[in-house]
PDB file of N, CA and C in Angstrom:
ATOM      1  N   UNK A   1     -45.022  25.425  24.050  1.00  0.00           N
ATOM      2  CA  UNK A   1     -44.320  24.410  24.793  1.00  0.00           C
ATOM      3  C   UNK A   1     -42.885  24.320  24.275  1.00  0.00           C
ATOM      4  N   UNK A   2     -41.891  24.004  25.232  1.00  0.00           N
ATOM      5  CA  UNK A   2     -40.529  24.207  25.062  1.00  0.00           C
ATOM      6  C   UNK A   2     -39.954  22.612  25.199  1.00  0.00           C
ATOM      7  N   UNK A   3     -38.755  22.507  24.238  1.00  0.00           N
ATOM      8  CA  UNK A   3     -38.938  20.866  24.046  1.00  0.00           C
ATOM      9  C   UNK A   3     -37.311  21.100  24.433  1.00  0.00           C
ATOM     10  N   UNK A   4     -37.219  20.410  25.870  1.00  0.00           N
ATOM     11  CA  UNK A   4     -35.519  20.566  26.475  1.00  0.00           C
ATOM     12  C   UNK A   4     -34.723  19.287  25.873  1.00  0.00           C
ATOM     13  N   UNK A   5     -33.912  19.612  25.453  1.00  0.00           N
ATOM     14  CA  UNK A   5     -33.337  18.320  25.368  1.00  0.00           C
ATOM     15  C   UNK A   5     -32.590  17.494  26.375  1.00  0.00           C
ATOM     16  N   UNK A   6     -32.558  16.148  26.394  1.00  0.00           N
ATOM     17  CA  UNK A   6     -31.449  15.162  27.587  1.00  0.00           C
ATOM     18  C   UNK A   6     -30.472  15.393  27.385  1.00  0.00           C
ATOM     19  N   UNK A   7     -29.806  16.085  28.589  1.00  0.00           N
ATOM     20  CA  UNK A   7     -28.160  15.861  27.288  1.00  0.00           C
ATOM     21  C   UNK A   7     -27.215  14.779  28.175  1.00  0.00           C
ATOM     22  N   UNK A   8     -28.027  13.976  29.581  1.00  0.00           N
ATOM     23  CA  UNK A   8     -27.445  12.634  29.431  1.00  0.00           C
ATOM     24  C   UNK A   8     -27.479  11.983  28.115  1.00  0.00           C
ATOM     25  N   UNK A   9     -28.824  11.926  27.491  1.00  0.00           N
ATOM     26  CA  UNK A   9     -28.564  10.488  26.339  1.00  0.00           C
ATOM     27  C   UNK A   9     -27.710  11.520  25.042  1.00  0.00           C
ATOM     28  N   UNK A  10     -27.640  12.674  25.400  1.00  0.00           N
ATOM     29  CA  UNK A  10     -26.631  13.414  23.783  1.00  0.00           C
ATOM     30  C   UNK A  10     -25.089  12.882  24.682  1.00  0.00           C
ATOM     31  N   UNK A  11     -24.990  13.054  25.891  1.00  0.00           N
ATOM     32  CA  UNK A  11     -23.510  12.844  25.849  1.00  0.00           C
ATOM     33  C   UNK A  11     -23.304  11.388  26.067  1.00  0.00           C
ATOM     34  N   UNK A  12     -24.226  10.819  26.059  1.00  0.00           N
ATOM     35  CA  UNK A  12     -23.736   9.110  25.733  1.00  0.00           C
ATOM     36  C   UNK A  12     -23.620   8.595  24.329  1.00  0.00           C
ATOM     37  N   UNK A  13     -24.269   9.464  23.463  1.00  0.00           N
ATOM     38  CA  UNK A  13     -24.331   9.107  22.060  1.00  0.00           C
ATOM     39  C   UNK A  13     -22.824   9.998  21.276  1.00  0.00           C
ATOM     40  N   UNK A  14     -22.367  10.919  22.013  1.00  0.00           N
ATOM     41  CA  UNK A  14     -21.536  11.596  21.485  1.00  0.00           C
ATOM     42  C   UNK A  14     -20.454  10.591  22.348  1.00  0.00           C
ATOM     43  N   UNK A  15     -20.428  10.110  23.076  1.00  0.00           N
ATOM     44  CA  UNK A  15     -19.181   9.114  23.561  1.00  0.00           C
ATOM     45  C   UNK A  15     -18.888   8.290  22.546  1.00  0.00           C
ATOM     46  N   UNK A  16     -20.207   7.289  22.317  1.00  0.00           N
ATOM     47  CA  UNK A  16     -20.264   6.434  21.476  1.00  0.00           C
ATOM     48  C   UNK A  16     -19.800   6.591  20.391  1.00  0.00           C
ATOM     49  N   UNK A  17     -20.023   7.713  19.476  1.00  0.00           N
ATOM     50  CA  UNK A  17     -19.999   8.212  18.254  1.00  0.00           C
ATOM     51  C   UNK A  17     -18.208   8.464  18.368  1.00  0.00           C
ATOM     52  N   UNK A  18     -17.655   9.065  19.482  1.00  0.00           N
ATOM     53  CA  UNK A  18     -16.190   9.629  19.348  1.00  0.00           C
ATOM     54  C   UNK A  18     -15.282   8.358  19.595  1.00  0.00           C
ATOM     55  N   UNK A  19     -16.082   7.754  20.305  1.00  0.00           N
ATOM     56  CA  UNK A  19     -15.027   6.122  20.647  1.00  0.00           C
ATOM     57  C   UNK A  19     -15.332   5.054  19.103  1.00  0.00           C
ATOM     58  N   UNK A  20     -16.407   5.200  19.033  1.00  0.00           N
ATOM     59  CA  UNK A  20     -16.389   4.544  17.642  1.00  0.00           C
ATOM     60  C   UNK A  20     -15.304   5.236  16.782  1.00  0.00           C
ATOM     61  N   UNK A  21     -15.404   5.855  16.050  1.00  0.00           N
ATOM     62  CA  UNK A  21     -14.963   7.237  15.283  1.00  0.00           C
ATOM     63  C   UNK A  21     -12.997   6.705  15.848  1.00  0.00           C
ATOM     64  N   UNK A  22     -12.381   7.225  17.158  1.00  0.00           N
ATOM     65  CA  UNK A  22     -11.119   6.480  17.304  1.00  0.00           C
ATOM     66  C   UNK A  22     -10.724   5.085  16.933  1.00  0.00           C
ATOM     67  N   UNK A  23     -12.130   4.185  17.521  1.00  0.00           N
ATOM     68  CA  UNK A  23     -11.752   2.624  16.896  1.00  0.00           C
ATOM     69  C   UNK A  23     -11.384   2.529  15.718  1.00  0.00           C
ATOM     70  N   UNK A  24     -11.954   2.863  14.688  1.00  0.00           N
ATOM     71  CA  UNK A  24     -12.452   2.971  13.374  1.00  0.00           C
ATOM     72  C   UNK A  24     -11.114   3.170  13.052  1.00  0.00           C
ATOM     73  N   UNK A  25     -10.504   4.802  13.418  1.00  0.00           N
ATOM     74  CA  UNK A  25      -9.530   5.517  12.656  1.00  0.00           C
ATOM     75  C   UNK A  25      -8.149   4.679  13.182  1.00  0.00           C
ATOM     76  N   UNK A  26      -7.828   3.928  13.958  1.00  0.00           N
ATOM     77  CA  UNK A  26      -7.000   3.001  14.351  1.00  0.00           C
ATOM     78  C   UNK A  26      -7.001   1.920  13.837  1.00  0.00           C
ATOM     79  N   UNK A  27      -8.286   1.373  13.151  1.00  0.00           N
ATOM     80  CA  UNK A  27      -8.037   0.070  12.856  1.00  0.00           C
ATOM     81  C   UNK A  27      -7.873   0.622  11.115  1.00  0.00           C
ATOM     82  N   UNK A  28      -7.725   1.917  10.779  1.00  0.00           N
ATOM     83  CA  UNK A  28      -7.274   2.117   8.849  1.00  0.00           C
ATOM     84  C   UNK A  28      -6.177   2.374   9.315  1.00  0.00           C
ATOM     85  N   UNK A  29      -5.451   2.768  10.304  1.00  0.00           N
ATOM     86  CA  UNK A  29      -4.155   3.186  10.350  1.00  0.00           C
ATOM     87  C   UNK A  29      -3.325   1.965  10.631  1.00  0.00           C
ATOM     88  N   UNK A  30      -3.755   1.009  11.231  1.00  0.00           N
ATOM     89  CA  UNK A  30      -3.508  -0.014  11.891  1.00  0.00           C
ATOM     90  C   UNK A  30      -2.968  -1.267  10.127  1.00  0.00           C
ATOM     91  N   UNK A  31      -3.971  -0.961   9.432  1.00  0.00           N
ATOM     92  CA  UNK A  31      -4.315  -1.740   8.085  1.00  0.00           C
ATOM     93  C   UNK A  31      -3.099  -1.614   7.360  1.00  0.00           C
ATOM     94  N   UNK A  32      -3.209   0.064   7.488  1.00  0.00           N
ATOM     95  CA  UNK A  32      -2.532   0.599   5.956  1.00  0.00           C
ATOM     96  C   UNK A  32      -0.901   0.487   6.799  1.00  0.00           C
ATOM     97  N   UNK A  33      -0.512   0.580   7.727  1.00  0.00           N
ATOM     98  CA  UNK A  33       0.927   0.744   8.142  1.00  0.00           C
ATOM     99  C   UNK A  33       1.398  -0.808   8.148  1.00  0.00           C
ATOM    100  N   UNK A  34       0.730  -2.241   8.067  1.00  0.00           N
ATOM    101  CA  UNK A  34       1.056  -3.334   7.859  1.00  0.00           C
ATOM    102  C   UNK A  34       0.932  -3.958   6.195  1.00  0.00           C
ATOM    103  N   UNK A  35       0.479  -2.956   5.502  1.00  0.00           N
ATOM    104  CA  UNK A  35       0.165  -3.117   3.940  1.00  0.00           C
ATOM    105  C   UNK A  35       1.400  -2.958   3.646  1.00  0.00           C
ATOM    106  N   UNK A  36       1.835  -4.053   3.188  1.00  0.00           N
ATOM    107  CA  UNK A  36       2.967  -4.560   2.322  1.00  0.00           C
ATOM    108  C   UNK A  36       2.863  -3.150   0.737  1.00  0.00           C
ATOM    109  N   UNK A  37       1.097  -3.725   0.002  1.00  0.00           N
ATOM    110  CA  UNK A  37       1.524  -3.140  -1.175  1.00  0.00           C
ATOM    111  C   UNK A  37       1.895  -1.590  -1.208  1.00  0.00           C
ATOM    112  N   UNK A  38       1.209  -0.584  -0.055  1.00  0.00           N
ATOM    113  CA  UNK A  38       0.946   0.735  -0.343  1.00  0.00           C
ATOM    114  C   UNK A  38       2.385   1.299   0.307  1.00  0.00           C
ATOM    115  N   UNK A  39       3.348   1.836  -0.612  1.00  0.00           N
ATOM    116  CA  UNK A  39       4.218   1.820  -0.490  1.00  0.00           C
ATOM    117  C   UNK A  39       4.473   3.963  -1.049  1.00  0.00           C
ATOM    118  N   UNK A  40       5.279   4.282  -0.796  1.00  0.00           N
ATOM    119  CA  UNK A  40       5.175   5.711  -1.063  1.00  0.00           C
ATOM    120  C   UNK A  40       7.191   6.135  -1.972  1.00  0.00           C
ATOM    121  N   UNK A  41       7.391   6.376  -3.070  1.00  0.00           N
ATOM    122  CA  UNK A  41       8.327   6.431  -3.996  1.00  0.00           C
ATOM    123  C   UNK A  41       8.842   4.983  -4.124  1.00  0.00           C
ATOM    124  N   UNK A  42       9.929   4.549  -4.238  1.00  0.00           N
ATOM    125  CA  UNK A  42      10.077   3.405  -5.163  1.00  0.00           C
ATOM    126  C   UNK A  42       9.489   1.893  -4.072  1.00  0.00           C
ATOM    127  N   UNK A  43       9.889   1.032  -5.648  1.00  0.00           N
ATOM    128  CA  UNK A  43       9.225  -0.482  -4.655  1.00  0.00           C
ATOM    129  C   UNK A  43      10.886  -1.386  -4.467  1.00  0.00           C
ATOM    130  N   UNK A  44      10.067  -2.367  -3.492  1.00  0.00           N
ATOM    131  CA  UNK A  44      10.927  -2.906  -3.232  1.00  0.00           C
ATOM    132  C   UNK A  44      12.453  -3.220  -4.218  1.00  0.00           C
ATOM    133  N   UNK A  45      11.935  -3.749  -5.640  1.00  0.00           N
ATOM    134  CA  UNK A  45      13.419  -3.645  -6.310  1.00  0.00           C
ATOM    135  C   UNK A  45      14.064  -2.817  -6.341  1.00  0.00           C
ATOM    136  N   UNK A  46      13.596  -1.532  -6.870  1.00  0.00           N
ATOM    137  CA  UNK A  46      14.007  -0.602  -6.790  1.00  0.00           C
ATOM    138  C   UNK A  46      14.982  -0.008  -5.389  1.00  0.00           C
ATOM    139  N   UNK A  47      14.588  -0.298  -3.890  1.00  0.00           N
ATOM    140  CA  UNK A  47      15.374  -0.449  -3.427  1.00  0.00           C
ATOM    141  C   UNK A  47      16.580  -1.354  -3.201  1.00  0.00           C
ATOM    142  N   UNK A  48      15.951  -2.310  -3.085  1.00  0.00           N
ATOM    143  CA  UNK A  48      17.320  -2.975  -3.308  1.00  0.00           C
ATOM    144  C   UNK A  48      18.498  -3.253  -4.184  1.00  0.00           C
ATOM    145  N   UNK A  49      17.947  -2.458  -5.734  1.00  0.00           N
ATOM    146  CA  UNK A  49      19.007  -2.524  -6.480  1.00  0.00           C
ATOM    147  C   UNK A  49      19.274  -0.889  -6.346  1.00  0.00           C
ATOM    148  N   UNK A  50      18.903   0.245  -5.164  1.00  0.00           N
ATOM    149  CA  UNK A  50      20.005   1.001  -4.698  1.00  0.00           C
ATOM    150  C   UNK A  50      20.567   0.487  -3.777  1.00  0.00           C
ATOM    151  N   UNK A  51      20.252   0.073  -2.993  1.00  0.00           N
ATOM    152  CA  UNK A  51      21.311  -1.031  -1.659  1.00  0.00           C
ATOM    153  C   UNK A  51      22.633  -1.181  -2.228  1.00  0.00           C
ATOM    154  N   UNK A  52      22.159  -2.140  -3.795  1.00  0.00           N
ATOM    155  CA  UNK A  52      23.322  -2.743  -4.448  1.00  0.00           C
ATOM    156  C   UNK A  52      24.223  -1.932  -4.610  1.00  0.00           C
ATOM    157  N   UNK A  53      23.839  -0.993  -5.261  1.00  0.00           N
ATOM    158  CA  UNK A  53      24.973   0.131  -6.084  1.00  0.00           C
ATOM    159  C   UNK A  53      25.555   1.134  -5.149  1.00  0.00           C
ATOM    160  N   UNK A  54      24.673   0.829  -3.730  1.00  0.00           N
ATOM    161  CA  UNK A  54      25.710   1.917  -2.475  1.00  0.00           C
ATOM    162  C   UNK A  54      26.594   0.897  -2.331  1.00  0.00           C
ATOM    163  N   UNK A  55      26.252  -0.178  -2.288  1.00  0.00           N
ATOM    164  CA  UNK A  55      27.164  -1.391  -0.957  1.00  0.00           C
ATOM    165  C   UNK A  55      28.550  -1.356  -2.310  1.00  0.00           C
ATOM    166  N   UNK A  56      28.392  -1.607  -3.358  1.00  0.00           N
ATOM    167  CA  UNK A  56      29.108  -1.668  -4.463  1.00  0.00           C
ATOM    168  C   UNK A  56      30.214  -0.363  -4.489  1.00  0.00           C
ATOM    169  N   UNK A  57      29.557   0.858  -4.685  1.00  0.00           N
ATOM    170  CA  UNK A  57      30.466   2.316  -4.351  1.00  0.00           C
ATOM    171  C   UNK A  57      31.131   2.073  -3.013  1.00  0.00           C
ATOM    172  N   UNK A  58      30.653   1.592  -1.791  1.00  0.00           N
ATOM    173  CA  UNK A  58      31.092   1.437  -0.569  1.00  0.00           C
ATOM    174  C   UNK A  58      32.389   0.465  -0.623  1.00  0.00           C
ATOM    175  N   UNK A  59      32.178  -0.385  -1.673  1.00  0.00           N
ATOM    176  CA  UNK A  59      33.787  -1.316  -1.347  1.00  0.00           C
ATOM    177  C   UNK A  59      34.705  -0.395  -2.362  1.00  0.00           C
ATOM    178  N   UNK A  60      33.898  -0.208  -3.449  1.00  0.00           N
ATOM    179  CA  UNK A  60      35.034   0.869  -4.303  1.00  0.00           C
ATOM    180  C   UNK A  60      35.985   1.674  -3.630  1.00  0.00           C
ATOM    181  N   UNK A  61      35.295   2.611  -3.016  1.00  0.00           N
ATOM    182  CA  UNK A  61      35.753   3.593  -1.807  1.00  0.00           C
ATOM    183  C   UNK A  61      36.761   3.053  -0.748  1.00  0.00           C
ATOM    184  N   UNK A  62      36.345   1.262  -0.315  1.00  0.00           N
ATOM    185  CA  UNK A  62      37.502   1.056   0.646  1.00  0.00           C
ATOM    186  C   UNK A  62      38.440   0.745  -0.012  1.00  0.00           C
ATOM    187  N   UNK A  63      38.104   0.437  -1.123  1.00  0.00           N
ATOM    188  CA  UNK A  63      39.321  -1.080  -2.116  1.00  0.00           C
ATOM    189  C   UNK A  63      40.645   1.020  -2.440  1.00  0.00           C
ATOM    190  N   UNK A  64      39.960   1.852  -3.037  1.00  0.00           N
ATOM    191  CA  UNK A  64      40.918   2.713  -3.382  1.00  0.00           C
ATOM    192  C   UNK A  64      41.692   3.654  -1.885  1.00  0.00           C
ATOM    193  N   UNK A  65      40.859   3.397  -0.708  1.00  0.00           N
ATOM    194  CA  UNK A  65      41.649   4.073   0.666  1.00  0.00           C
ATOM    195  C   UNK A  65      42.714   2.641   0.787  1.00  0.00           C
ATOM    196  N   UNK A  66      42.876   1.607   0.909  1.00  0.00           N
ATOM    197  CA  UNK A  66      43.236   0.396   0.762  1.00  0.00           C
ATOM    198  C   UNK A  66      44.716   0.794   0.387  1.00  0.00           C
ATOM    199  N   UNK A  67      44.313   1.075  -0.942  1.00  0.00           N
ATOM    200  CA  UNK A  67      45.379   1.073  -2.520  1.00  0.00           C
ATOM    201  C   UNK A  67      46.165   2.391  -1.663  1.00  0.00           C
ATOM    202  N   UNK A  68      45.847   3.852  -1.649  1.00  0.00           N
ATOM    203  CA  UNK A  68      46.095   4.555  -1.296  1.00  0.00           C
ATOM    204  C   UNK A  68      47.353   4.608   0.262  1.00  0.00           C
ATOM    205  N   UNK A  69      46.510   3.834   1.025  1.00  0.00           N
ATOM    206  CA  UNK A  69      47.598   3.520   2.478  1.00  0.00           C
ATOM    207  C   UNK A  69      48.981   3.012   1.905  1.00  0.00           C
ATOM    208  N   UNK A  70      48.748   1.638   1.393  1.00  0.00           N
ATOM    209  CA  UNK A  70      50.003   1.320   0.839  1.00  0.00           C
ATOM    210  C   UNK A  70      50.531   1.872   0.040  1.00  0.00           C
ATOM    211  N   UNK A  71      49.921   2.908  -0.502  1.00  0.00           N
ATOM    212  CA  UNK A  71      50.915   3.832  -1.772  1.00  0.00           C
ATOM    213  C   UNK A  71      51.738   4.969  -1.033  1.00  0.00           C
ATOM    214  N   UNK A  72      50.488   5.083   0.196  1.00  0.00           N
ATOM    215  CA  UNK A  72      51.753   6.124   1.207  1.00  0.00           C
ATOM    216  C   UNK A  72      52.682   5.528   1.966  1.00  0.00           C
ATOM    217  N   UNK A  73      52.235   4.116   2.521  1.00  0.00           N
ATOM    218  CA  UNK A  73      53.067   3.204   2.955  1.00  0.00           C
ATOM    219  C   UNK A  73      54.869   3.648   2.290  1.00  0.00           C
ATOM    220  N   UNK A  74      54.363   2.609   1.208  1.00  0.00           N
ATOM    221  CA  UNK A  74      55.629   2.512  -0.128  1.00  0.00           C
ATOM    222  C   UNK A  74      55.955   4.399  -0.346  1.00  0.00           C
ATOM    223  N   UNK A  75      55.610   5.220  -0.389  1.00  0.00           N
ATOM    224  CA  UNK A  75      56.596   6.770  -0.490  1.00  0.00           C
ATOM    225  C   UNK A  75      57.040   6.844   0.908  1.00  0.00           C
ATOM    226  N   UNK A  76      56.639   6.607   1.774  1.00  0.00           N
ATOM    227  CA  UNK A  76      57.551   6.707   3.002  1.00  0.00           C
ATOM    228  C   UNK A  76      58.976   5.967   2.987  1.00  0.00           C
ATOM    229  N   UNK A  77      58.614   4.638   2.706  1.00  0.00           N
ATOM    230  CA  UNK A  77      60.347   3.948   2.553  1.00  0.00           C
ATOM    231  C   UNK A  77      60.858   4.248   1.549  1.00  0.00           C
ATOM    232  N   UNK A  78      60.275   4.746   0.165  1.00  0.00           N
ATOM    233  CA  UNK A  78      61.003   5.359  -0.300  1.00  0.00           C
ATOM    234  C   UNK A  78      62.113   6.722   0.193  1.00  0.00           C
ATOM    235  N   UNK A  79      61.054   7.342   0.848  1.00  0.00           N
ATOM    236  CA  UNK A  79      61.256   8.818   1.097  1.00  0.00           C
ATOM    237  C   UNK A  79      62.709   8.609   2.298  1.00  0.00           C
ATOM    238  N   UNK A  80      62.676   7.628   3.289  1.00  0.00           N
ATOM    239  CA  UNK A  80      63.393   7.422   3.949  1.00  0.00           C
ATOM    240  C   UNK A  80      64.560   6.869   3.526  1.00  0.00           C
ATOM    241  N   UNK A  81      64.635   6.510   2.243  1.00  0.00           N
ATOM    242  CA  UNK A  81      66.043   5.486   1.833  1.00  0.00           C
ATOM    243  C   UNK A  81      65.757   4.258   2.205  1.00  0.00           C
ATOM    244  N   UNK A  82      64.368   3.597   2.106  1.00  0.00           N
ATOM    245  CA  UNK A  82      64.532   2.254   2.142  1.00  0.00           C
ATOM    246  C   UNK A  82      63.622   1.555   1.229  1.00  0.00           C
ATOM    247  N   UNK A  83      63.890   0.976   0.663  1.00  0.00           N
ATOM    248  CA  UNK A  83      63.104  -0.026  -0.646  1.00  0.00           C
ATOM    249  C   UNK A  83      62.531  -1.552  -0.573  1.00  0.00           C
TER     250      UNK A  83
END
């Protein structure tokens, strides 16, 4: 005797099993992408005290283009005969 299998109730159980299986894998992805702690190279201080030290180089950088304009400013009236 030959034992056939249903494969209505296999492909309702394999629905089940693959829709479960997506729920599932959406609701760890879902978890871990709103997890504050699990974080991947530095933590929060750590960023923000690089923030600091760009935003810091960043005014350096304008404060000496700044200095610089008016230094070409001032050699131009020099350069022209005027003081």
């Amino acid at each position: 005797m030959r034992v056939v299998p249903n494969w209505k109730e296999i492909n309702t159980v394999l629905k089940v099993v693959l829709i479960s299986a997506f729920i599932g894998f959406s609701i760890a992805v879902l978890f871990v992408a709103c997890e504050d702690e699990y974080y991947v190279g530095k933590n929060r201080e750590e960023v923000y005290r690089s923030l600091f030290e760009i935003d810091s180089l960043v005014m350096t950088i304008k404060m000496q283009v700044d200095s610089l304009d008016s230094f070409y400013t001032n050699a131009q009236r020099i350069n022209n005969g005027h003081e």
